[in-house]
Protein backbone atom coordinates (compact mmCIF):
# COMPACT_ATOMS: atom_id res chain seq x y z
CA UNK A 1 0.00 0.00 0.00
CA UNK A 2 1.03 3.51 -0.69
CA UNK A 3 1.59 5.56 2.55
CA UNK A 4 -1.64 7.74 2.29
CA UNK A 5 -3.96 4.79 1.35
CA UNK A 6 -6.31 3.35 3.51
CA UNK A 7 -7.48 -0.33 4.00
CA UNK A 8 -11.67 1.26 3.28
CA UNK A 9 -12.39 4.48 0.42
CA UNK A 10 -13.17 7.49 1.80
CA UNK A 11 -14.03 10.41 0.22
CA UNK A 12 -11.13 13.31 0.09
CA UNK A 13 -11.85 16.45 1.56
CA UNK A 14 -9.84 19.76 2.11
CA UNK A 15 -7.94 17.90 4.55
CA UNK A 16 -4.22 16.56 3.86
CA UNK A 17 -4.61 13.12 4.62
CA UNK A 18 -2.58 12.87 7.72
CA UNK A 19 -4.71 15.94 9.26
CA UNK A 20 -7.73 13.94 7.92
CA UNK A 21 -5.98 10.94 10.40
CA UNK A 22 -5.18 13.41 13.25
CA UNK A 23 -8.65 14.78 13.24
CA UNK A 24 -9.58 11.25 13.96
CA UNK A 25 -7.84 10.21 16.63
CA UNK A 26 -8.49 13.44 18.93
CA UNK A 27 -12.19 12.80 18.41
CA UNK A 28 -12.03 9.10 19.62
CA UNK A 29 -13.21 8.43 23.50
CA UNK A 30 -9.73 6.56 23.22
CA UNK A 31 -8.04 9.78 23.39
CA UNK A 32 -10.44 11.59 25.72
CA UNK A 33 -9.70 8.86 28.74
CA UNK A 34 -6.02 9.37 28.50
CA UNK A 35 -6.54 12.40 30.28
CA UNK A 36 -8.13 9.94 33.17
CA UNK A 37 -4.74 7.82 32.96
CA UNK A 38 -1.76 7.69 34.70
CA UNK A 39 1.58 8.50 32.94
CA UNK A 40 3.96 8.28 36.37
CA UNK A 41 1.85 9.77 39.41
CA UNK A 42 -1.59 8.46 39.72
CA UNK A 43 -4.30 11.28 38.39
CA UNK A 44 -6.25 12.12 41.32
CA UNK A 45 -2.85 13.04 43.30
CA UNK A 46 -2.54 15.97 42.27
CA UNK A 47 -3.54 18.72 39.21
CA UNK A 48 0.02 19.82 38.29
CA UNK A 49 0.97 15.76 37.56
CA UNK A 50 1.52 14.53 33.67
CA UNK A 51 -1.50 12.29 32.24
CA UNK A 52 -1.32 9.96 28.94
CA UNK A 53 -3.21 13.21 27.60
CA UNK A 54 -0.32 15.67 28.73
CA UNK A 55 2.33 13.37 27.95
CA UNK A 56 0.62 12.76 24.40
CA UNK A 57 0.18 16.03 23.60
CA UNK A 58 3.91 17.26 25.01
CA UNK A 59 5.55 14.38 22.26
CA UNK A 60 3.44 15.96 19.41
CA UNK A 61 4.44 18.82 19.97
CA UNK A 62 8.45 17.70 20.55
CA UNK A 63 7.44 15.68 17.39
CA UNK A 64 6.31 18.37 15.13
CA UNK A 65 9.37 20.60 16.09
CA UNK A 66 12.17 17.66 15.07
CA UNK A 67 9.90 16.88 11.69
CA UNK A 68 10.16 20.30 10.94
CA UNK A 69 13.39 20.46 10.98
CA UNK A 70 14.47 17.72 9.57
CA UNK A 71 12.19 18.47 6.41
CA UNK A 72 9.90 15.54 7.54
CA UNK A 73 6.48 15.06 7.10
CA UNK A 74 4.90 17.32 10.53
CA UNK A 75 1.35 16.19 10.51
CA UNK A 76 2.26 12.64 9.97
CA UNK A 77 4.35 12.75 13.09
CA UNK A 78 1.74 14.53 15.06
CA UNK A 79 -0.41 12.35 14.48
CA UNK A 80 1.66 9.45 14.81
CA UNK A 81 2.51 11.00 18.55
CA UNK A 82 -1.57 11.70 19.50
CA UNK A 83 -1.93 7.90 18.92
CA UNK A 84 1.09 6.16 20.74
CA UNK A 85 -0.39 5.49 23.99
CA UNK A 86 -4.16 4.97 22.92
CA UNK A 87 -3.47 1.60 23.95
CA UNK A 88 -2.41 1.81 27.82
CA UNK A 89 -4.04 0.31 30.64
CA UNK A 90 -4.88 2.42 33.72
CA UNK A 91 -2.20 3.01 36.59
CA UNK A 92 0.45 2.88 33.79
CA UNK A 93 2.95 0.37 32.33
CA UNK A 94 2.18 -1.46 35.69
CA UNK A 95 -1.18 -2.25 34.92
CA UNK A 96 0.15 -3.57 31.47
CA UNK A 97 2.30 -5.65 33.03
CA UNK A 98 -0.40 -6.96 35.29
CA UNK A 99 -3.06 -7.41 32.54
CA UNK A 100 -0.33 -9.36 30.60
CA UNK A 101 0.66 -11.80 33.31
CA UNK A 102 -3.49 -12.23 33.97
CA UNK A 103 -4.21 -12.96 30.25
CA UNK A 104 -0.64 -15.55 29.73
CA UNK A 105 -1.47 -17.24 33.18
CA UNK A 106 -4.99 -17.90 31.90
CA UNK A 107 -3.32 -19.76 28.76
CA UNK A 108 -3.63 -16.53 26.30
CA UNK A 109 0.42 -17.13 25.04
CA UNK A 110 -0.47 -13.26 23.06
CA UNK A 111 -0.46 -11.60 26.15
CA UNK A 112 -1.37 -7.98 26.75
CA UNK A 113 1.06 -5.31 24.79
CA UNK A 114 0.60 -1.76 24.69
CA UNK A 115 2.29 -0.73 21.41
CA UNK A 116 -0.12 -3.60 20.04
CA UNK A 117 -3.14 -2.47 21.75
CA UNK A 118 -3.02 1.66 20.81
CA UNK A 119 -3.09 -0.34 16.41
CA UNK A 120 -5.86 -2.71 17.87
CA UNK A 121 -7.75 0.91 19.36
CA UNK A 122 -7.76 2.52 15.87
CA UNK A 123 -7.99 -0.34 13.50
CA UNK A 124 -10.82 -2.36 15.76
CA UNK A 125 -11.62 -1.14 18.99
CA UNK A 126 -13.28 2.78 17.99
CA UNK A 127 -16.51 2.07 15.91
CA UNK A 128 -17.13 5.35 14.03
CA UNK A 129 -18.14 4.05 10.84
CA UNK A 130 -20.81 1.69 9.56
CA UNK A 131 -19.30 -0.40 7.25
CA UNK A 132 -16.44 -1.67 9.25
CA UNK A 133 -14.43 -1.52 12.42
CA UNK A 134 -11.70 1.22 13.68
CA UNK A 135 -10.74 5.01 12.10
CA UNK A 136 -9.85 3.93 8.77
CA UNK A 137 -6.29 5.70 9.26
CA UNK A 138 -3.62 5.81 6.84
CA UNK A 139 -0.87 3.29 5.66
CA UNK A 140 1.44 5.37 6.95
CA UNK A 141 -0.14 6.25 9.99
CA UNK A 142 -1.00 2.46 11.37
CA UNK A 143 2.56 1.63 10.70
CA UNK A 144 4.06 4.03 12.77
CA UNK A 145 1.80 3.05 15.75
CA UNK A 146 2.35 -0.05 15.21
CA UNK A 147 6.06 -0.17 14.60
CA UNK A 148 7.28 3.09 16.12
CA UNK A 149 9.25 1.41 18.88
CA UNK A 150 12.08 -1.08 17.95
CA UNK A 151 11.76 -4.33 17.86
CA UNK A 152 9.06 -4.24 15.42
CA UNK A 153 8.78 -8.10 15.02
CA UNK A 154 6.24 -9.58 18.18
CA UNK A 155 5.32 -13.05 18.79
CA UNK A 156 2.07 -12.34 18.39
CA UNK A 157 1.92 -10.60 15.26
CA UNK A 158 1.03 -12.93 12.23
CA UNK A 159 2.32 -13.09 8.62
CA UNK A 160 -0.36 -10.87 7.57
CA UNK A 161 1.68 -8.05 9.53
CA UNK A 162 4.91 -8.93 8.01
CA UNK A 163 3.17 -9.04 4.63
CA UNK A 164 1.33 -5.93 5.40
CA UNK A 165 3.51 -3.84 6.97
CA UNK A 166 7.21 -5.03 6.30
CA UNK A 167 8.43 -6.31 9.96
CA UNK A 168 11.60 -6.04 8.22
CA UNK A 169 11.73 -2.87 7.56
CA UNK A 170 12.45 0.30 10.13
CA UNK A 171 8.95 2.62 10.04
CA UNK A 172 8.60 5.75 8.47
CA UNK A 173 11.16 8.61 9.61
CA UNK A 174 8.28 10.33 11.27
CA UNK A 175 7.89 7.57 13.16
CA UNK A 176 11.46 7.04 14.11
CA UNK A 177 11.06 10.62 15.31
CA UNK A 178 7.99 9.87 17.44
CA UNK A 179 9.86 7.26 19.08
CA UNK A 180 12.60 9.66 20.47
CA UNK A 181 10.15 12.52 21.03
CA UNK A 182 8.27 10.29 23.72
CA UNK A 183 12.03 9.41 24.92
CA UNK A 184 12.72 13.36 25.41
CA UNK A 185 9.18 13.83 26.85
CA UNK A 186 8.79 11.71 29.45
CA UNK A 187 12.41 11.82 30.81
CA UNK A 188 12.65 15.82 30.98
CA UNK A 189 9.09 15.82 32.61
CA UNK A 190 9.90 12.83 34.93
CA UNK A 191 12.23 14.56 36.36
CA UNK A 192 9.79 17.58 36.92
CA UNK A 193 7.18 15.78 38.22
CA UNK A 194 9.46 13.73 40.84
CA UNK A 195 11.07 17.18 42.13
CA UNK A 196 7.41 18.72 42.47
CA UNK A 197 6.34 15.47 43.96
CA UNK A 198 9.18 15.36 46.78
CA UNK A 199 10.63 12.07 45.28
CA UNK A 200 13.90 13.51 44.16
CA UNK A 201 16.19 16.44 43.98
CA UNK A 202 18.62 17.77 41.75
CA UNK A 203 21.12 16.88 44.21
CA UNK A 204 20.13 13.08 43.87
CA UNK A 205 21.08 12.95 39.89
CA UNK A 206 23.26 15.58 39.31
CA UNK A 207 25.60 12.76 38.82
CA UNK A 208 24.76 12.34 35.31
CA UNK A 209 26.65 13.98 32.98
CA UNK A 210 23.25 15.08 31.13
CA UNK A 211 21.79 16.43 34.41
CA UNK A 212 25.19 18.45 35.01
CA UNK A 213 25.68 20.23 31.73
CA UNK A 214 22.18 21.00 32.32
CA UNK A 215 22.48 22.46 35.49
CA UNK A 216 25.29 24.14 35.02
CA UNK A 217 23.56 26.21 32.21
CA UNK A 218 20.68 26.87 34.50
CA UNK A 219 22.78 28.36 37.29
CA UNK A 220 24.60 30.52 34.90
CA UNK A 221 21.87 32.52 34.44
CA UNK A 222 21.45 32.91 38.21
CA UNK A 223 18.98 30.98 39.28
CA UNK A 224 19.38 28.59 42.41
CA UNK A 225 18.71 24.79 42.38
CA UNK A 226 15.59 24.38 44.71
CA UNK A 227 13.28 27.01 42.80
CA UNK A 228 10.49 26.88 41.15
CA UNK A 229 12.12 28.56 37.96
CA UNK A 230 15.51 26.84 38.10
CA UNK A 231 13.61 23.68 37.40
CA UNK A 232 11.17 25.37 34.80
CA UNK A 233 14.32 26.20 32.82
CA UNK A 234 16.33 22.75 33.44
CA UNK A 235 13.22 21.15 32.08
CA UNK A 236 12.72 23.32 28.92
CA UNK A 237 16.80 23.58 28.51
CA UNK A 238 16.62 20.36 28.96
CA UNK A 239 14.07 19.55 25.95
CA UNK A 240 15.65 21.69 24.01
CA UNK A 241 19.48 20.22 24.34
CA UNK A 242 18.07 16.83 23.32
CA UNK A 243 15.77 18.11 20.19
CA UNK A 244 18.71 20.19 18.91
CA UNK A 245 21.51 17.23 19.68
CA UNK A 246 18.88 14.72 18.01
CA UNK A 247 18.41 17.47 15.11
CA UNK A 248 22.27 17.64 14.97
CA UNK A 249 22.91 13.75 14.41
CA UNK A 250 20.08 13.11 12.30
CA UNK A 251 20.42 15.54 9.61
CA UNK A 252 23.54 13.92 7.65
CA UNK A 253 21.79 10.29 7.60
CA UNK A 254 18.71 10.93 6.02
CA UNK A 255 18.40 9.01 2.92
CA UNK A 256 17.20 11.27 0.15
CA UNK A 257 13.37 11.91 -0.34
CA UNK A 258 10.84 13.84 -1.35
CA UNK A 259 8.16 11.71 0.32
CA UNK A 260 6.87 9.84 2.97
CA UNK A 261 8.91 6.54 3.45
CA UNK A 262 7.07 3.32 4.29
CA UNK A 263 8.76 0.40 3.75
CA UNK A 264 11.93 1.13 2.42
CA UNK A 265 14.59 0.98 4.88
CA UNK A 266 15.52 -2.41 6.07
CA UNK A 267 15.53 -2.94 9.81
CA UNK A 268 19.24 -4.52 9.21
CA UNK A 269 20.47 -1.26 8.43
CA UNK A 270 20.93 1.49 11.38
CA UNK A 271 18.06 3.92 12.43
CA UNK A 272 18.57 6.93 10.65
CA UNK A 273 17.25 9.27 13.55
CA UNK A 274 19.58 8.82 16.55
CA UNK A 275 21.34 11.08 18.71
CA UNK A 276 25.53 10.68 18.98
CA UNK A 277 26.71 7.55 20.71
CA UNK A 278 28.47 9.64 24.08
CA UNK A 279 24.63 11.75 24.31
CA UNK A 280 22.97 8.12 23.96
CA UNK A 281 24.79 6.62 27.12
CA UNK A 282 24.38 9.53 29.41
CA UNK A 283 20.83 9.14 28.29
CA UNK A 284 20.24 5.31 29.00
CA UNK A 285 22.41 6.19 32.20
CA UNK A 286 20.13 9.00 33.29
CA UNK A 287 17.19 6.51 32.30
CA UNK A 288 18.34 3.86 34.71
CA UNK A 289 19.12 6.52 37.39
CA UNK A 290 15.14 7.80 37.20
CA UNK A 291 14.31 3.86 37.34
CA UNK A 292 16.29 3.32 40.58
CA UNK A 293 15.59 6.45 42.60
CA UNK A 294 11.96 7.73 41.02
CA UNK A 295 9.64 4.56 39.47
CA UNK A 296 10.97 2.46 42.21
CA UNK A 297 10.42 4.81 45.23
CA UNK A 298 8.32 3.35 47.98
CA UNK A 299 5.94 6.31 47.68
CA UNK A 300 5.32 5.36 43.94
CA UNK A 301 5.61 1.58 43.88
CA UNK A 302 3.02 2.13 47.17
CA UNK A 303 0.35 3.34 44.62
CA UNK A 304 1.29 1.13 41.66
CA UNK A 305 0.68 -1.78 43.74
CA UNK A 306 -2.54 -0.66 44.41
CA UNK A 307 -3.21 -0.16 40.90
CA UNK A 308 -2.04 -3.65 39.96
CA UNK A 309 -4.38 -5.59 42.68
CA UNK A 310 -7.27 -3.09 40.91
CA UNK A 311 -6.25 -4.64 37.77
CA UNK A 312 -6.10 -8.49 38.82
CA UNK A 313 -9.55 -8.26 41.11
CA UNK A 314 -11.50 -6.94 38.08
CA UNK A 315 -9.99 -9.21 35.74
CA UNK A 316 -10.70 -12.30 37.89
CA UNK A 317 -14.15 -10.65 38.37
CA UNK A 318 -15.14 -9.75 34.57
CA UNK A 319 -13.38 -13.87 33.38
CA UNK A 320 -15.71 -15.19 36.19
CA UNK A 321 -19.16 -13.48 35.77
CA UNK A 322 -19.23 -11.66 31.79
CA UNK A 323 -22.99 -10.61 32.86
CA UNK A 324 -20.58 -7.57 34.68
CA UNK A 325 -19.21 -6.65 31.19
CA UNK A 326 -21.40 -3.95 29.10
CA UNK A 327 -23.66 -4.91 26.70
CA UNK A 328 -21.10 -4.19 23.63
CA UNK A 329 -18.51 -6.35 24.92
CA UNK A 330 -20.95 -9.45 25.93
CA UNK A 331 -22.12 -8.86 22.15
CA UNK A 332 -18.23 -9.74 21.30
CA UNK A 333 -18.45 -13.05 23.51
CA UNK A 334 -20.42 -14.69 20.39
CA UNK A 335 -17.25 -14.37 18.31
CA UNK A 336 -14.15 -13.91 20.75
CA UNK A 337 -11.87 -15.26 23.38
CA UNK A 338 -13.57 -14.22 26.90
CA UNK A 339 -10.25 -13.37 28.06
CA UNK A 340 -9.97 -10.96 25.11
CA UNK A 341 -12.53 -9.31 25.15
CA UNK A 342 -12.22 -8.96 29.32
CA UNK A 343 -8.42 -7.35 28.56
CA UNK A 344 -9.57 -4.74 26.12
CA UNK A 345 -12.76 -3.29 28.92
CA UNK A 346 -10.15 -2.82 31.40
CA UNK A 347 -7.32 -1.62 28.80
CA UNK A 348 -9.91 1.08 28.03
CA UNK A 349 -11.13 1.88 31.48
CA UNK A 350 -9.35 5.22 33.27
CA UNK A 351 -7.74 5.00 36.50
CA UNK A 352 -10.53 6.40 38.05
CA UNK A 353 -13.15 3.93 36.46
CA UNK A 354 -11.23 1.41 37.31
CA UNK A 355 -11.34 2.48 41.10
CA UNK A 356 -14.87 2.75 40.76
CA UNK A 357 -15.47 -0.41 38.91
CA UNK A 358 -13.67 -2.55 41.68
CA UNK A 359 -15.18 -0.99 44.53
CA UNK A 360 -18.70 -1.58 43.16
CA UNK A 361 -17.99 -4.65 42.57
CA UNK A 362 -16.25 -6.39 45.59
CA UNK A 363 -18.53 -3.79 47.71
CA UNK A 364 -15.72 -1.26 49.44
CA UNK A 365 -16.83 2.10 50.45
């Protein structure tokens, strides 16, 4: 398929068709629940926190900026970015986890993935249009949700994905830039989040190479570590250090163009959108440093686990009496796995559903 063709006809409109896509997925219920959703910090703890919405809307934008730049296609990667995460679970890539283990340990090998499920949201799960299932998105479009983060080849995915989509071939540059736009997002606003939260302090990674140079930039224009607008401009210094570096290393691989490219770079040969090996270490450094003193601090592994018993009691609940599933998804019972069908209610639910739902149902006030 050509990289602005879609699977149904549609009629054009004024619309490019990546826009046309875009338009889409911001008017899905899909997208409105992300705001309900936890990125790090559960929703309800506090207004200031980062959502799936936030987060989503913080990568377009990072997106759009590096496609610019790099004479990319914008919209594409916009959209591309607005759609990554349709596919979480509530209380965040710990509820995936959870809902994975529930659906393997009840003999589903396929599992639960998340990259998976946000292509399963647009191409089955939304019902907008009569004659068939999902948005009706673009070539171009479902394979960068579906193969924006490397590996691209699943155990679950059949032959009709490989013939389809090219598993061995690396996705779109716009997608490749998506990718490292969610990288840039959620580690600058992480680190935000856990110094407004109390979990960490400058002090506690400063460390890192990245988090130094930073720093040190910050303070030279007089403003003291512990303040409100030394960490405003450490986050957006921050941002803009990575874009710019990514911009930087980028530019001299691009293959020539004057298009979109689906399917045309084999996944054997290296991504063409990277940053420069000594930024890429004190990256996956800094990344491990947030995992050890941030995602695994008592305060935040305290709520997680919460959200992960939420996830197993409703899932045991929902496999063991379907009369608690909504009409729509007993409807789905006639043609699909139970277990299925069970996994993508509670992939859609928000984090505050999902509270709800469990405390009706096992009767806690």
């Amino acid at each position: 398929m050509k990289c602005t063709e879609r699977f149904h006809p549609a009629i054009p409109d004024f619309r490019d068709p990546f826009a046309r896509d875009r338009d889409r997925v911001i008017h899905t219920s899909s997208f409105r629940r992300l705001e309900y959703k936890t990125q790090v910090f559960i929703n309800h703890e506090g207004d200031y926190f980062r959502t799936r919405l936030t987060h989503s809307l913080e990568v377009s934008q990072i997106a759009r900026a590096i496609a610019n730049a790099l004479d990319c296609h914008e919209t594409l990667a916009e959209t591309i970015a607005l759609a990554h995460d349709l596919g979480h679970t509530p209380f965040g890539h710990v509820g995936g986890d959870t809902l994975d283990r529930c659906l393997k340990d009840d003999g589903n090998k396929n599992g639960f993935e998340h990259n998976f499920q946000s292509f399963r949201v647009v191409t089955k799960l939304e019902k907008r249009y009569a004659p068939f299932d999902g948005l009706n998105l673009t070539f171009a479009t479902l394979e960068g949700i579906l193969k924006h983060s490397y590996p691209y080849r699943k155990p679950f995915l059949t032959e009709w994905y490989d013939e389809v989509f090219g598993l061995n071939y690396h996705p779109s540059l716009e997608a490749m830039i998506v990718d490292h736009a969610d990288e840039i997002a959620y580690i600058s606003h992480d680190i935000d989040d856990g110094i407004q939260y109390g979990l960490i302090r400058f002090e506690d990674i400063l460390e890192n190479e990245l988090v130094a140079y930073i720093d040190e930039k910050v303070r030279a224009e007089g403003l003291e570590r512990g303040t409100k607008l030394h960490r405003y401009r450490f986050v957006g210094m921050l941002i803009s250090h990575l874009v710019t570096e990514l911009i930087a290393s980028s530019r001299p691989n691009l293959p020539k163009y004057d298009t979109v490219l689906c399917r045309t770079i084999p996944a054997s040969e290296p991504v063409p959108i990277a940053f420069e090996k000594t930024l890429a270490t004190q990256i996956k450094r800094l990344k491990k440093m947030m995992f050890d003193k941030l995602y695994r601090h008592e305060r935040i592994v305290s709520k997680m686990h919460a959200g992960k018993e939420c996830i197993k009691k409703l899932y045991g609940a929902l496999t063991e009496d379907v009369d608690l599933l909504p009409k729509a998804y007993k409807v789905r019972l006639e043609r699909e796995k139970m277990e299925r069908v069970v996994a993508d209610f509670i992939a859609g639910m928000s984090d505050r559903y999902a509270l709800m739902r469990y405390r009706e149902i096992y009767g806690l006030e």
